[in-house]
Protein backbone atom coordinates (compact mmCIF):
# COMPACT_ATOMS: atom_id res chain seq x y z
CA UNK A 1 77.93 169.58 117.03
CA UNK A 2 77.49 170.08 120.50
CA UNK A 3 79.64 168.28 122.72
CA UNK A 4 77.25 165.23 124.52
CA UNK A 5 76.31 164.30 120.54
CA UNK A 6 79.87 163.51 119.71
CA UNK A 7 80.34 161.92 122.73
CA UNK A 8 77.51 160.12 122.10
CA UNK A 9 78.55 159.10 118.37
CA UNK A 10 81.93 158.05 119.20
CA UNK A 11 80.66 155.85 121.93
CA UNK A 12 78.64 154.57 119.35
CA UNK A 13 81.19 154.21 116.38
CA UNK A 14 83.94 152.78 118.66
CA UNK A 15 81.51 149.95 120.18
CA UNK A 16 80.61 148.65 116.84
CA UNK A 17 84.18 148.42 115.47
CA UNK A 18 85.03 146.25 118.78
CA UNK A 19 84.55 142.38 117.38
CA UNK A 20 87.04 140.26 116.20
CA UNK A 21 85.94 140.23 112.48
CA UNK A 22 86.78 143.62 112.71
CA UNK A 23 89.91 143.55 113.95
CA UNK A 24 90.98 140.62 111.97
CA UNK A 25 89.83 143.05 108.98
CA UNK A 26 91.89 145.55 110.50
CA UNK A 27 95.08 143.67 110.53
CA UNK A 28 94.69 142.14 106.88
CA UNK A 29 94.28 146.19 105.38
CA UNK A 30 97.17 146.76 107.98
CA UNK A 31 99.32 144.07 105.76
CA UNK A 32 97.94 144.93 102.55
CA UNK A 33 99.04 148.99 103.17
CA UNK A 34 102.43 147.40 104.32
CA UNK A 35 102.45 145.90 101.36
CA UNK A 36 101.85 148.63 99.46
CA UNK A 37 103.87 151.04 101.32
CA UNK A 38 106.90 148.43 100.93
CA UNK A 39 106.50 148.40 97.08
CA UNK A 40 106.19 151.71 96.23
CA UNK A 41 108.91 153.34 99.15
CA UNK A 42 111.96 153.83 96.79
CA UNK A 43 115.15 151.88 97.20
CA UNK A 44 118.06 153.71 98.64
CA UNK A 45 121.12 152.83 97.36
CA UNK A 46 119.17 149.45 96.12
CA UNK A 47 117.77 148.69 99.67
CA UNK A 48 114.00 148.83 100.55
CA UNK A 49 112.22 149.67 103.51
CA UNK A 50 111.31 146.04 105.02
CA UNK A 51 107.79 147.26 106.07
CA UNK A 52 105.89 143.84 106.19
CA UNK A 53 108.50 142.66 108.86
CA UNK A 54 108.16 146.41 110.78
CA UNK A 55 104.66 145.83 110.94
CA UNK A 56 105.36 142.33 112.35
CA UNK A 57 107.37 143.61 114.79
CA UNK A 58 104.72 146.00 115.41
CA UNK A 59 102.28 143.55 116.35
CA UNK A 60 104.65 141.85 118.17
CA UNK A 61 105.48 144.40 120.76
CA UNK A 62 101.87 144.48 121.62
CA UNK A 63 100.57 142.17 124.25
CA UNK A 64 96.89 141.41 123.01
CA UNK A 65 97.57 140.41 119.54
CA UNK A 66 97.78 137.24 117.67
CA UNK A 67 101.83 138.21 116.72
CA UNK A 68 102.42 134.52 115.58
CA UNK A 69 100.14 134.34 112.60
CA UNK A 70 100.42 138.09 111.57
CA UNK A 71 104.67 137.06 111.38
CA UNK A 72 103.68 134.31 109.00
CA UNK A 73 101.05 136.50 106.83
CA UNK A 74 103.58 139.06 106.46
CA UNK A 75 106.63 136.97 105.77
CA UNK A 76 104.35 134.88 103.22
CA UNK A 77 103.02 138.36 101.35
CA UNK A 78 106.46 139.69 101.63
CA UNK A 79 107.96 136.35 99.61
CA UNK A 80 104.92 136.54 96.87
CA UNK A 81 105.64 140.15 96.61
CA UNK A 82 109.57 139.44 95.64
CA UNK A 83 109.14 136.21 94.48
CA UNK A 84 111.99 134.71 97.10
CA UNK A 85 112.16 131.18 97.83
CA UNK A 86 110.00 129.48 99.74
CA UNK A 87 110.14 130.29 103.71
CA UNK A 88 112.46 133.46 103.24
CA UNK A 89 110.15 136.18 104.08
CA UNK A 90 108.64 133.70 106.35
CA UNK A 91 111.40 132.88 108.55
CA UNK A 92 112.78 136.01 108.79
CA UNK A 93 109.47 137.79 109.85
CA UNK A 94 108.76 135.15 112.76
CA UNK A 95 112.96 135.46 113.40
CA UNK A 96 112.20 139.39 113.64
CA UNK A 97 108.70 139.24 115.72
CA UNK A 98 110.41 136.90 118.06
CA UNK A 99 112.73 138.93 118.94
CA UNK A 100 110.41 141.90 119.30
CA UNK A 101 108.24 140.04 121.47
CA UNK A 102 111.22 139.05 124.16
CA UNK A 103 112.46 143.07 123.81
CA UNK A 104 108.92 144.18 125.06
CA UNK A 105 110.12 144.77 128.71
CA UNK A 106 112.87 147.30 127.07
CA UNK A 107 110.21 149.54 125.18
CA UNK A 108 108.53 150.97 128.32
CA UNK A 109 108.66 154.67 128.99
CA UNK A 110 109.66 155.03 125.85
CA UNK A 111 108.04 156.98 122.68
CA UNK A 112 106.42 154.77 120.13
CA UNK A 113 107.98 156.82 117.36
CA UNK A 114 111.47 156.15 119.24
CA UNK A 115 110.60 152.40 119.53
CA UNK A 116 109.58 151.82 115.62
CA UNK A 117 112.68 153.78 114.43
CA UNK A 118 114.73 151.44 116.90
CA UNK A 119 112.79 148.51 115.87
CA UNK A 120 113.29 149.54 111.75
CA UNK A 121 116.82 150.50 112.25
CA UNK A 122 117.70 146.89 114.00
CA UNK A 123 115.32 145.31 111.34
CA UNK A 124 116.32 146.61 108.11
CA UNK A 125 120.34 145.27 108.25
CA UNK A 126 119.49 142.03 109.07
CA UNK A 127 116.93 141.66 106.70
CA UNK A 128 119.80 142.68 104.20
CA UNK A 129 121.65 140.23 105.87
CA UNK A 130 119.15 137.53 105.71
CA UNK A 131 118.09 138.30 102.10
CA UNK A 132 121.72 138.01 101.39
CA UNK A 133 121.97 134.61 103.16
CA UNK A 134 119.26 133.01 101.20
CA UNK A 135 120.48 134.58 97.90
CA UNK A 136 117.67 136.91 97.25
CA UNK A 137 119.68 139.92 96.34
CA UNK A 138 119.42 141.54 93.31
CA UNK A 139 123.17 141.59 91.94
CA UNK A 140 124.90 144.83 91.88
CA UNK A 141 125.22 146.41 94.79
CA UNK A 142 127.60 145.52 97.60
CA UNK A 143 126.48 144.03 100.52
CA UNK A 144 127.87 146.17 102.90
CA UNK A 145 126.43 149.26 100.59
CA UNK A 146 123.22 148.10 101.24
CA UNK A 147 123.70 146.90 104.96
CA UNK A 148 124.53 150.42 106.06
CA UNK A 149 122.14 152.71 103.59
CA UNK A 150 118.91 150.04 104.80
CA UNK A 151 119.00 151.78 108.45
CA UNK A 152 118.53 155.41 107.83
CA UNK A 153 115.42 154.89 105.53
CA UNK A 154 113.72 152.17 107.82
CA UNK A 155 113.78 154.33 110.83
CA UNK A 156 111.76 157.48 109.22
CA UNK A 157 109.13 155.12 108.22
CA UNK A 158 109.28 152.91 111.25
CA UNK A 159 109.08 155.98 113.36
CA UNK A 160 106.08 157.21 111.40
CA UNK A 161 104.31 153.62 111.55
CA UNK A 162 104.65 152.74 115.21
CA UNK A 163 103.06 156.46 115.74
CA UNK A 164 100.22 156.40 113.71
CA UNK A 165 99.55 152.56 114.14
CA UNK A 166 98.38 152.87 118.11
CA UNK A 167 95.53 155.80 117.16
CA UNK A 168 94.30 153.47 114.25
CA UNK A 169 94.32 150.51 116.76
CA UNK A 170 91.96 152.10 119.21
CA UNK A 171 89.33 152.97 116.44
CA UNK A 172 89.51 149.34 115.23
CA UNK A 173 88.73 148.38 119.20
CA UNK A 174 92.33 146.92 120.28
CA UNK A 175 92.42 148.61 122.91
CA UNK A 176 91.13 146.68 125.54
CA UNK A 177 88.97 143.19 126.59
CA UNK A 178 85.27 143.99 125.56
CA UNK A 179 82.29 142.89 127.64
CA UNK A 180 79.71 140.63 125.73
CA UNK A 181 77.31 143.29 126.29
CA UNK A 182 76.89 146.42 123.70
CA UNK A 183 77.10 149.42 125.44
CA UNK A 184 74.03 151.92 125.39
């Protein structure tokens, strides 16, 4: 293809994916392949990778995006998923996406893959923690077993999420305030 057709097709592509149906669309597959990716990660040492509340971080450090309700979604899928009590996952995703949102000033300059393994190695131990609290550990392991094995897992695949999540967010046309116009 020569180079003013691509040009010409990505314009194209990327101007239709820009509505809020869309993105909204976007964010549900987004939770869904969290979902996914939290159920079928393995356990080490009887810990799992907390990816609902990495994604909800996620969203959180970015500045255009509804944070609030994609903290409840995930925190809601992540409790049908385990079948915790009510609120658990809930809580603790808005708790974690909170926090994320106030620690956006510290995240400039720096990597995104260095910011998600940050983010999943901070998140992972006190979800153990907060699972723990709420008496939604599986019995067996230790808690402290679990506290320190959750961190090493969490920031591999937080690393890997918060770098390819931004190129994915641009396609689905988050990456900027859109005109009411359609571009020609």
């Amino acid at each position: 293809m020569s180079r003013p057709l691509t040009s010409y097709l990505w314009r194209t592509c990327s101007s239709a994916v820009k509505t809020k149906a869309v993105q909204i669309c976007f964010t549900l597959i987004c939770l869904v392949a969290a979902a996914a990716m939290q159920e079928l990660l393995p356990a080490f040492v009887g810990a799992k990778t907390p990816m609902l509340a990495v994604f909800a971080v996620y969203t959180a450090f970015r500045p255009s995006r509804n944070w609030i309700l994609v903290a409840v979604a995930a925190g809601a899928l992540e409790d049908a998923l385990n079948g915790n009590t009510s609120l658990c996952g809930v809580c603790f995703a808005l708790l974690a996406a909170t926090g994320a949102h106030f620690a956006r000033s510290f995240e400039y300059g720096m990597p995104q893959a260095a910011v998600g393994a940050v983010a999943a190695m901070i998140t992972a131990p006190v979800h153990e923690i907060w699972l723990s609290a709420w008496g939604a550990l599986p019995p067996g392991c230790p808690m402290i077993v679990r506290f320190c094995a959750s961190a090493l897992p969490s920031a591999i695949a937080g690393a890997f999420a918060f770098a390819f999540l931004p190129a994915a967010e641009v396609f689905a046309g988050f990456d900027g305030p859109q005109s009411g116009r359609r571009q020609r």
